[in-house]
Structures are given as structure tokens and as C-alpha cells.
Protein backbone atom coordinates (compact mmCIF):
# COMPACT_ATOMS: atom_id res chain seq x y z
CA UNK A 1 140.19 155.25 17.84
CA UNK A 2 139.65 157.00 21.22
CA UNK A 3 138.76 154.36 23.65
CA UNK A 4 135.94 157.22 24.94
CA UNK A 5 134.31 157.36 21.44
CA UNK A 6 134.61 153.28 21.48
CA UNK A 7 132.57 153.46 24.69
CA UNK A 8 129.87 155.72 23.81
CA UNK A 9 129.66 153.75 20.11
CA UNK A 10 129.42 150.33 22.11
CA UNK A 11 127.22 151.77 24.29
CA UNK A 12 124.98 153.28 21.73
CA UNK A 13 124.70 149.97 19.87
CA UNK A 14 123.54 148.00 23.08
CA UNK A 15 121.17 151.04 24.24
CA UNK A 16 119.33 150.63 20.52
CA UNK A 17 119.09 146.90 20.77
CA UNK A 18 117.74 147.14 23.89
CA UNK A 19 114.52 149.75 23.04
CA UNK A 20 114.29 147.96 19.90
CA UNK A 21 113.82 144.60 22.08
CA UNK A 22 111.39 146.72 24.26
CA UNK A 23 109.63 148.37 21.64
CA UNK A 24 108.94 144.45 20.33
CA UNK A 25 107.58 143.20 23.40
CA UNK A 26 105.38 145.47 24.15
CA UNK A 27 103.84 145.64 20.56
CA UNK A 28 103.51 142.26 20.97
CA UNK A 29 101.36 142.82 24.47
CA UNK A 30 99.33 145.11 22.29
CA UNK A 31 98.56 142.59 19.73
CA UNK A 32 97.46 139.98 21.99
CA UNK A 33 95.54 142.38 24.35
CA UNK A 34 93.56 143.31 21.01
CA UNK A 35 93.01 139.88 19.76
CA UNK A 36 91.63 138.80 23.30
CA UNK A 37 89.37 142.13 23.01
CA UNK A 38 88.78 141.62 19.44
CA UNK A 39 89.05 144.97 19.04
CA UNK A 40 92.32 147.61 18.44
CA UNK A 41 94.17 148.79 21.91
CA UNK A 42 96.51 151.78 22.35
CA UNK A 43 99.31 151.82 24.85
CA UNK A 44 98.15 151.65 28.56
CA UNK A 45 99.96 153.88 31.03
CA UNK A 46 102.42 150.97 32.44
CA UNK A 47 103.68 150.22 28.94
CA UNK A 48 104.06 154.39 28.43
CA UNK A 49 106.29 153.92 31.79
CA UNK A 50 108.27 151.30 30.54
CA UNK A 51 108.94 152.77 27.30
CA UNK A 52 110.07 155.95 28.67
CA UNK A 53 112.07 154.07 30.84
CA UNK A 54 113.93 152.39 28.65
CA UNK A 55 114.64 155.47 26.82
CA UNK A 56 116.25 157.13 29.69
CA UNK A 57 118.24 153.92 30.05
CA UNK A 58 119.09 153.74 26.65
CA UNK A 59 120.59 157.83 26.79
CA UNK A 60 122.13 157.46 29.45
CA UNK A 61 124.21 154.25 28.64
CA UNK A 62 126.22 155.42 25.91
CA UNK A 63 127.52 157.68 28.02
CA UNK A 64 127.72 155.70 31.23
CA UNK A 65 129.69 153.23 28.79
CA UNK A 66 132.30 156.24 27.54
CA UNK A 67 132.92 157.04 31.20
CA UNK A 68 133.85 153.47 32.00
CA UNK A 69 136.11 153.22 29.11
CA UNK A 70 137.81 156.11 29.51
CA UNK A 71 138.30 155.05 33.04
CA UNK A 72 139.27 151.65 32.75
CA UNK A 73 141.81 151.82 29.88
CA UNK A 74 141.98 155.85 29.74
């Protein structure tokens, strides 16, 4: 297999552990925030931030990680 697909795979695999990680914690915020306030809480703004965040992260690492592959053993 081309060591640039290998990248991008790799680097897609990591990219959706790491929202699904993400994702996780901050449902998790959510659900305690709620159960403090005894009542059901939507996303704040910071926790929009970080979410988009990571999602930027996680498209551009795939391809960050084909680039380095390709350049390392390319």
C-alpha cells in the first residue's frame, strides 16, 4: 500500500478517536452540569469552541499525517 494512503488512514483513525474522546467528555460535563442544576443543559459556547476545534484538528490530521509519510519514507 502507498505509504501516503497509510498516512492519511493512520491519521484518520487517530483524528476519530480523538473527537470521539472529546465528544465523551464533554457529554459528560453536560450531564453533571444538569444533575447539579437538576434540570437539562445544552452546550455552552466554550464547549461549541472546543468541539469545533477538535474537528478542525481532526481534518486536518489525516492529512498532516499523509504529508509526513510521504515525506519520511516517500
Amino acid at each position: 500500500m502507498n505509504v501516503t494512503l497509510q498516512g492519511l488512514l493512520i491519521g484518520a483513525g487517530i483524528a476519530v478517536v480523538l473527537v470521539f474522546f472529546e465528544y465523551t467528555a464533554i457529554q459528560r460535563e453536560i450531564a453533571e452540569r444538569s444533575k447539579r442544576l437538576a434540570k437539562k443543559v445544552d452546550w455552552d459556547s466554550n464547549q461549541v469552541s472546543r468541539m469545533r476545534g477538535m474537528l478542525t484538528f481532526g481534518a486536518a490530521l489525516p492529512i498532516g499525517f499523509a504529508v509526513g509519510a510521504w515525506w519520511l519514507f516517500g
